[in-house]
Protein backbone atom coordinates (compact mmCIF):
# COMPACT_ATOMS: atom_id res chain seq x y z
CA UNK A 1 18.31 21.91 -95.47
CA UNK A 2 17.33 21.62 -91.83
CA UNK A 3 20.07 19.83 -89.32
CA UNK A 4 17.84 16.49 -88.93
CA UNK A 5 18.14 16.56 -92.72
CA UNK A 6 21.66 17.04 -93.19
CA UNK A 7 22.30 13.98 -90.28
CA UNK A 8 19.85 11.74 -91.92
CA UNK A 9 21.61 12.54 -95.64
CA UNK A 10 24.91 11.37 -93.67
CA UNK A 11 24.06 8.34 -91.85
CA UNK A 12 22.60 6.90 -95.76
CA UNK A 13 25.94 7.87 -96.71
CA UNK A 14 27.80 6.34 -94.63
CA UNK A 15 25.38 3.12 -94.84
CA UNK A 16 26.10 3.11 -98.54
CA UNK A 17 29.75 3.57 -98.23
CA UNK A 18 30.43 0.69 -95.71
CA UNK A 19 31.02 -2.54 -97.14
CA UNK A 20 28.06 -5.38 -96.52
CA UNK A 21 27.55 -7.48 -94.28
CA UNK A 22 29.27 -10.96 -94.54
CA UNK A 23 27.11 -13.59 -95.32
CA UNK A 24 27.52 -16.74 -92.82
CA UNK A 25 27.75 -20.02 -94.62
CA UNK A 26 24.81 -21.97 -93.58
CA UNK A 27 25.50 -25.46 -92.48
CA UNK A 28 23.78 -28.27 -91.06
CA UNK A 29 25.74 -30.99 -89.49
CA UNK A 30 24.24 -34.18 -88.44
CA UNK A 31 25.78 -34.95 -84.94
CA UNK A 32 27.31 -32.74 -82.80
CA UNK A 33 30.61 -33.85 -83.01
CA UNK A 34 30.08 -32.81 -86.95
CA UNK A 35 28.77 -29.77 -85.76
CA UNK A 36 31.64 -29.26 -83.36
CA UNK A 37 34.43 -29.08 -86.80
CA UNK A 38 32.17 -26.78 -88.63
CA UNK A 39 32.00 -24.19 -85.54
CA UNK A 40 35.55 -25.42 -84.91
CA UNK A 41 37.18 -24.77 -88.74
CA UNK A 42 34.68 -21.82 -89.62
CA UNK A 43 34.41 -19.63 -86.55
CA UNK A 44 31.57 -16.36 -86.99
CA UNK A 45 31.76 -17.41 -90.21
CA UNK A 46 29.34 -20.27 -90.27
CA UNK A 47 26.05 -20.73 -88.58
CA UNK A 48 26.04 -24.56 -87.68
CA UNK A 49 22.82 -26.27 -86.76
CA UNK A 50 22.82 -30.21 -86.00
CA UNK A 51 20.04 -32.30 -86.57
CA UNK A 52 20.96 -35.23 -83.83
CA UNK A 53 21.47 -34.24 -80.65
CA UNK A 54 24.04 -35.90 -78.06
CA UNK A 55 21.59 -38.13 -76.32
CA UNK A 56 20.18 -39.01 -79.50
CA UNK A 57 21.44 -42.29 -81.43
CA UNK A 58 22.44 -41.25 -84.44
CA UNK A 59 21.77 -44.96 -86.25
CA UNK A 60 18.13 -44.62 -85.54
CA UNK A 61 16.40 -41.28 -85.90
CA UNK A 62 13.40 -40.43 -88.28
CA UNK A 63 13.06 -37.55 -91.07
CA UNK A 64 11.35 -34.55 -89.25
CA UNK A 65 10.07 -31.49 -90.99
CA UNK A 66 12.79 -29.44 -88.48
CA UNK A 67 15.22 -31.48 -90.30
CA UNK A 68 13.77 -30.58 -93.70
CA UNK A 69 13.35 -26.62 -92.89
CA UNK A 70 16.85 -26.71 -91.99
CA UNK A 71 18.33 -28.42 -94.99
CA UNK A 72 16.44 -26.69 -97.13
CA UNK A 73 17.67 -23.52 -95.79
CA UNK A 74 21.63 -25.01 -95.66
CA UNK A 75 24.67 -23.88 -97.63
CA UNK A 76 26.38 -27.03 -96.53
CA UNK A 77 25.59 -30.45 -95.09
CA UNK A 78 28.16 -31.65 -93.05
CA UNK A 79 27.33 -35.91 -92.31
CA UNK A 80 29.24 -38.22 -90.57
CA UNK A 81 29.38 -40.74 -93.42
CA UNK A 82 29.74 -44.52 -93.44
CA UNK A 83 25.98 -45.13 -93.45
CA UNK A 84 25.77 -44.06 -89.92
CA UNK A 85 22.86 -41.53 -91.03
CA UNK A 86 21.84 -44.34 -93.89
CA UNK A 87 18.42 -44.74 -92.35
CA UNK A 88 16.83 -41.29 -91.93
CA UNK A 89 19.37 -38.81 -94.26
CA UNK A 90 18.23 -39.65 -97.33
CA UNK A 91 14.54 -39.17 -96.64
CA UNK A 92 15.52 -35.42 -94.94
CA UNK A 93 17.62 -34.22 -98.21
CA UNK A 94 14.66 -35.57 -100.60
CA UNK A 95 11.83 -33.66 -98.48
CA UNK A 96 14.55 -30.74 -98.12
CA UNK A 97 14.83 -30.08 -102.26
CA UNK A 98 17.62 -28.50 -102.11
CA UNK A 99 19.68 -29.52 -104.99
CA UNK A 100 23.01 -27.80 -103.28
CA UNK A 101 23.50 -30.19 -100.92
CA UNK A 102 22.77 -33.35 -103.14
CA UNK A 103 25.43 -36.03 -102.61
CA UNK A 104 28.13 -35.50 -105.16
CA UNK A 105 27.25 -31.75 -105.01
CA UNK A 106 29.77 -28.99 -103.41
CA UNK A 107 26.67 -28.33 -100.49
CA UNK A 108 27.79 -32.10 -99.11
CA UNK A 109 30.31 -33.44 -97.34
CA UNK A 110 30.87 -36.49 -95.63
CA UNK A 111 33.77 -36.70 -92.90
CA UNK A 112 33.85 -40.50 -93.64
CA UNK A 113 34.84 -39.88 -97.61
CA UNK A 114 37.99 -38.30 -96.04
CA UNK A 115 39.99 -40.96 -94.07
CA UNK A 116 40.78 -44.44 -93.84
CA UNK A 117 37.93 -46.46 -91.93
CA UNK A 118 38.88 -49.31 -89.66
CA UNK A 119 36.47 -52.54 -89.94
CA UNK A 120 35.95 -51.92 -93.78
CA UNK A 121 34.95 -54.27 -96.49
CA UNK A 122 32.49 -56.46 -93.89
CA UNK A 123 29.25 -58.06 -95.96
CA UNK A 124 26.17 -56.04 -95.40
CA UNK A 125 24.77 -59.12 -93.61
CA UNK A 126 21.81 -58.81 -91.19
CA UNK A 127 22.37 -61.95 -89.77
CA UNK A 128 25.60 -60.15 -88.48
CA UNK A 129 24.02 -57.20 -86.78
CA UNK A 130 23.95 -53.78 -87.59
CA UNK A 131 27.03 -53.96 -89.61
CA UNK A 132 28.61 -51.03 -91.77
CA UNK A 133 30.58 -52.28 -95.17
CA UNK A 134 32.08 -49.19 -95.46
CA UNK A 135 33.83 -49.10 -92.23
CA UNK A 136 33.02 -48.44 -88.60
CA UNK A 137 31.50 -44.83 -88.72
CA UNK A 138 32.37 -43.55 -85.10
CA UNK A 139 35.88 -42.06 -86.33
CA UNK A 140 34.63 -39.48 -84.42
CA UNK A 141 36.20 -40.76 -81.13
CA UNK A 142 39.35 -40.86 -82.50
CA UNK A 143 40.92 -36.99 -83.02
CA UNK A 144 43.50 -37.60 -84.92
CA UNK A 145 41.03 -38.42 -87.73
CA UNK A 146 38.55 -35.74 -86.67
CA UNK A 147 42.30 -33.55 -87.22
CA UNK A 148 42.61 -34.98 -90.72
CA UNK A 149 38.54 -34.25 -91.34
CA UNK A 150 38.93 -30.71 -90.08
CA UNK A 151 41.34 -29.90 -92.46
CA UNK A 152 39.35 -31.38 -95.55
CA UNK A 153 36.00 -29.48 -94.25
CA UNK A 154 38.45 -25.84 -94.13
CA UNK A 155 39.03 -26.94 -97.85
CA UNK A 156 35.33 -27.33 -98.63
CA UNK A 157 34.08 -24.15 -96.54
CA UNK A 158 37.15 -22.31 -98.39
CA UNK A 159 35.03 -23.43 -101.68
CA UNK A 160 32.09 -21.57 -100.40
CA UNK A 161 33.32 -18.74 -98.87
CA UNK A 162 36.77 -18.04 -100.70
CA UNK A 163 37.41 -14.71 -98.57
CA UNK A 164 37.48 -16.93 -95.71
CA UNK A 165 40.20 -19.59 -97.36
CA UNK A 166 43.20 -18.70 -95.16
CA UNK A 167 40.98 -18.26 -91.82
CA UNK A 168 39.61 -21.42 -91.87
CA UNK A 169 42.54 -23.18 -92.98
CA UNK A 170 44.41 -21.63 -90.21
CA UNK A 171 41.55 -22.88 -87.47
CA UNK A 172 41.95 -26.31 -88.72
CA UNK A 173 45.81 -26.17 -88.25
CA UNK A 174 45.11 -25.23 -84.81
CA UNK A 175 42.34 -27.60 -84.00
CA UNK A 176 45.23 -30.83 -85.22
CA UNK A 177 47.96 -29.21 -83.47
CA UNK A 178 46.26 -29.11 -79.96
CA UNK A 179 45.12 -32.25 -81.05
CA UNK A 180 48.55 -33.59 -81.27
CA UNK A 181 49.78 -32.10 -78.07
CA UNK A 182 47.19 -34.00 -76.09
CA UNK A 183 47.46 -37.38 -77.81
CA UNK A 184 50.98 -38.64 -76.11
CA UNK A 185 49.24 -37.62 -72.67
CA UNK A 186 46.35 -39.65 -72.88
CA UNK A 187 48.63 -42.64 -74.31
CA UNK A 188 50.46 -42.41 -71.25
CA UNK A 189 48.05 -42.15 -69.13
CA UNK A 190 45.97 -45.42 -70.56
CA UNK A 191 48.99 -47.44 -70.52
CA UNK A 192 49.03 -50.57 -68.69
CA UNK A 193 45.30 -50.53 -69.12
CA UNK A 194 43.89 -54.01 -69.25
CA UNK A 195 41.01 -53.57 -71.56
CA UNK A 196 37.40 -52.70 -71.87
CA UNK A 197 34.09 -53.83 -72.55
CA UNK A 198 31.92 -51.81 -74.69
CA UNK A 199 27.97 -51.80 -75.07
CA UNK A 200 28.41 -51.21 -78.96
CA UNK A 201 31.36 -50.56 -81.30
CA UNK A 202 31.82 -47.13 -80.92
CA UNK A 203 34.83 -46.28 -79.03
CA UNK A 204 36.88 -49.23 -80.79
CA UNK A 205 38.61 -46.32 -82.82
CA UNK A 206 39.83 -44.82 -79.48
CA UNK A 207 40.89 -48.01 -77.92
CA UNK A 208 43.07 -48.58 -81.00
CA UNK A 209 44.53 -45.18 -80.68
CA UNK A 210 45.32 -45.70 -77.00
CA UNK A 211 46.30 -49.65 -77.61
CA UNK A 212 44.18 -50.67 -75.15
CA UNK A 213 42.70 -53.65 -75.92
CA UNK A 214 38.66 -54.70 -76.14
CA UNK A 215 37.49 -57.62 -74.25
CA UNK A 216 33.96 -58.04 -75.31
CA UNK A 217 30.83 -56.27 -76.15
CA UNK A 218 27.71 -56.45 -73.77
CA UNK A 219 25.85 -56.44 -77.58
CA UNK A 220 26.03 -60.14 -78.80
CA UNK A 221 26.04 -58.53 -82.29
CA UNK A 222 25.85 -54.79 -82.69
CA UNK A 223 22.80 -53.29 -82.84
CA UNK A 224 21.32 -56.89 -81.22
CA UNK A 225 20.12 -56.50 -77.32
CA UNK A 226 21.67 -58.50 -75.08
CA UNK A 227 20.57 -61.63 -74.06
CA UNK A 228 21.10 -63.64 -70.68
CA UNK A 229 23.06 -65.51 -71.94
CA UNK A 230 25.46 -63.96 -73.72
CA UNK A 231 26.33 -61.75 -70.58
CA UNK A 232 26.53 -64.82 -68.82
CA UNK A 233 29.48 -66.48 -71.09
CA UNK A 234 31.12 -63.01 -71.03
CA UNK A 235 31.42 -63.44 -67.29
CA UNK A 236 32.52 -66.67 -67.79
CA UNK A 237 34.98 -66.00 -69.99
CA UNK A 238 36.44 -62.34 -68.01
CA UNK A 239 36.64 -63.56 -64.67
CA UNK A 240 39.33 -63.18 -62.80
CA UNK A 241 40.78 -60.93 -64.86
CA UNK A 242 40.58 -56.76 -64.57
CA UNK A 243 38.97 -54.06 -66.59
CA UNK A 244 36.44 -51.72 -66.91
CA UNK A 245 32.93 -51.57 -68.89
CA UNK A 246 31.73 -48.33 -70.11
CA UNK A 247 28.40 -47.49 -72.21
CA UNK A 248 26.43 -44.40 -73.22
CA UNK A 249 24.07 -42.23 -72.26
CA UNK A 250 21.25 -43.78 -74.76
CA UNK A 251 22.10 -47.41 -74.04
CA UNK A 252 20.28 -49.29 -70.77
CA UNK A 253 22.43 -50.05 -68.24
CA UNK A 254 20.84 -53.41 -67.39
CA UNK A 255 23.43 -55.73 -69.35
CA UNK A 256 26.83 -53.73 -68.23
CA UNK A 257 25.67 -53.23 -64.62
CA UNK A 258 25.25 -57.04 -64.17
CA UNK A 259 28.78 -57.44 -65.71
CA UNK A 260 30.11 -54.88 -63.04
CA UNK A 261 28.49 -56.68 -60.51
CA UNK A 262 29.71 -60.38 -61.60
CA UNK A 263 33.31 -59.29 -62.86
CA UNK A 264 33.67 -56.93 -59.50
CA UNK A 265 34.34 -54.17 -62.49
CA UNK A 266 34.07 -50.88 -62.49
CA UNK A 267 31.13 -49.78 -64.78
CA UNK A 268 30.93 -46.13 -66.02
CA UNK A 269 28.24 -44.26 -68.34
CA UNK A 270 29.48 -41.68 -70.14
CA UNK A 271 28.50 -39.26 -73.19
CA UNK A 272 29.34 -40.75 -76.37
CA UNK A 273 29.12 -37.41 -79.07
CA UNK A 274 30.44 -33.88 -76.93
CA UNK A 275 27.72 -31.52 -76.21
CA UNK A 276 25.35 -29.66 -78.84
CA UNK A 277 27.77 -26.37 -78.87
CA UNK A 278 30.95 -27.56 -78.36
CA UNK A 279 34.20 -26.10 -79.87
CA UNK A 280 36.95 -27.78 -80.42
CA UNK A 281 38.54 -27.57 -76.91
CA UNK A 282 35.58 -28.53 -75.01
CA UNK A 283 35.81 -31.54 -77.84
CA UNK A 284 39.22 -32.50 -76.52
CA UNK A 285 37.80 -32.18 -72.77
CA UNK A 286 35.42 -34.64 -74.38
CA UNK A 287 37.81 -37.09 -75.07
CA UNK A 288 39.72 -36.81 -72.32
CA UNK A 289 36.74 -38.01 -69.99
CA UNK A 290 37.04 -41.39 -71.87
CA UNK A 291 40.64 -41.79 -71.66
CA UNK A 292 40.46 -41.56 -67.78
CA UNK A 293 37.54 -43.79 -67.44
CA UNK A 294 39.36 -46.37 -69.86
CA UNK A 295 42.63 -46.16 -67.86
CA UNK A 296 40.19 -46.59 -64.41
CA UNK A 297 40.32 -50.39 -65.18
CA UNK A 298 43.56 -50.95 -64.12
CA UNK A 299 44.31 -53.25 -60.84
């Protein structure tokens, strides 16, 4: 046997001998800040792809084929829950036939499904906005939840990848402790806040867990544009008073900017879900960007 045989005979050897490569649990997450637990709790053990992206809103997207080829292809389906993805998630799982990631199925799990909702048990009403009977789905701005949802998502990816049970329970121990750390901070540092205006309900879950309260929001009803006058009574009713109004990056800045201007009010636009590839500390970075721009209201 020559001496490029005898090294080739080794190297399959070896090949054969070393254990295989692990398999990274597939999931697909449909907002970042879902994608943020699964790269969060599962580490180089998952391979997260979201399907709404940051300057997206997540109530009103449409089914695209991406979203199809990547469900199809997913080990898990991480959703936010609540009906927030009501009116384009269903359509994406049917065209996706993947029968893993079914609702009711191990392949899907809703965040939502794991922790008590604020605003629950409201009638579906249309003459009442954009309302969600299940509860107000943007938990996500509130980590103590998103601690509680990590922790329930470590149990699920344990489920898929047993090997990786005591990994991914020990990430989402982490994620809630730093969590916890930073929570009495950004209490402190709201307090004495007078309030806020929001554009939509979306940060009320944060402005509970900071007890600040909410003035107003620049939607008459959510999900309803604004209309003259409806900003007009708000100023009506807010003036002379202090506070601040924030919005997102997806709503127009028409209605809150004439607020600012009337009220003398600061007015700030921020980034409602953290960025595409966030982890969990550039999450908490994330939240701490609101908490300052909350606590900016005061006098």
């Amino acid at each position: 046997m020559t001496r490029s045989s005898v090294l080739a005979a080794a190297v399959a050897a070896s090949a054969l001998a070393a254990p295989p490569a692990r398999a990274a649990v597939n999931v697909v997450a449909t907002t970042s800040s879902m994608g943020m637990l699964a790269r969060t709790v599962g580490g180089d053990a998952v391979k997260v792809t979201v399907l709404s992206p940051p300057d997206r809103d997540a109530h009103y997207l449409l089914a695209k084929p991406s979203m199809m080829v990547a469900l199809r292809r997913a080990d898990l389906l991480v959703a936010v829950g609540a009906e927030l993805e009501a009116g384009w998630l269903p359509a994406a799982i049917q065209g996706a036939s993947n029968p893993k990631i079914l609702p009711g199925q191990g392949g899907y799990f809703e965040g939502a499904a794991q922790i008590d909702l604020i605003e629950a048990g409201q009638a579906a009403d249309r003459a009442k906005g954009d309302v969600h009977p299940e509860g107000n789905p943007h938990y996500y701005m509130d980590p103590e939840r998103m601690a509680v949802v990590a922790k329930a998502l470590a149990g699920r990816l344990s489920a898929l990848a047993p090997a990786e049970a005591a990994r991914f329970r020990t990430s989402a121990e982490a994620f809630a402790r730093a969590v916890a750390e930073r929570v009495p901070g950004w209490k402190q540092r709201a307090a004495g806040a007078p309030g806020v205006v929001l554009y939509h309900k979306d940060t009320n879950y944060l402005a509970a867990l900071l007890n600040v309260p909410i003035l107003g929001f620049v939607e008459p009803l959510p999900g309803i544009p604004p209309t003259a006058a409806h900003l007009q009574d708000l100023v009506r009713r807010l003036s002379g008073k202090s506070g601040v109004i924030l919005y997102n990056t997806f709503q127009s800045g028409d209605g809150p900017i004439f607020l600012g201007r009337n009220l003398g009010w600061k007015t700030q636009q921020l980034q409602l879900e953290c960025d595409l590839d966030a982890t969990g500390a550039r999450y908490l970075d994330h939240i701490d960007r609101w908490v300052t721009a909350i606590g900016s209201g005061k006098p």
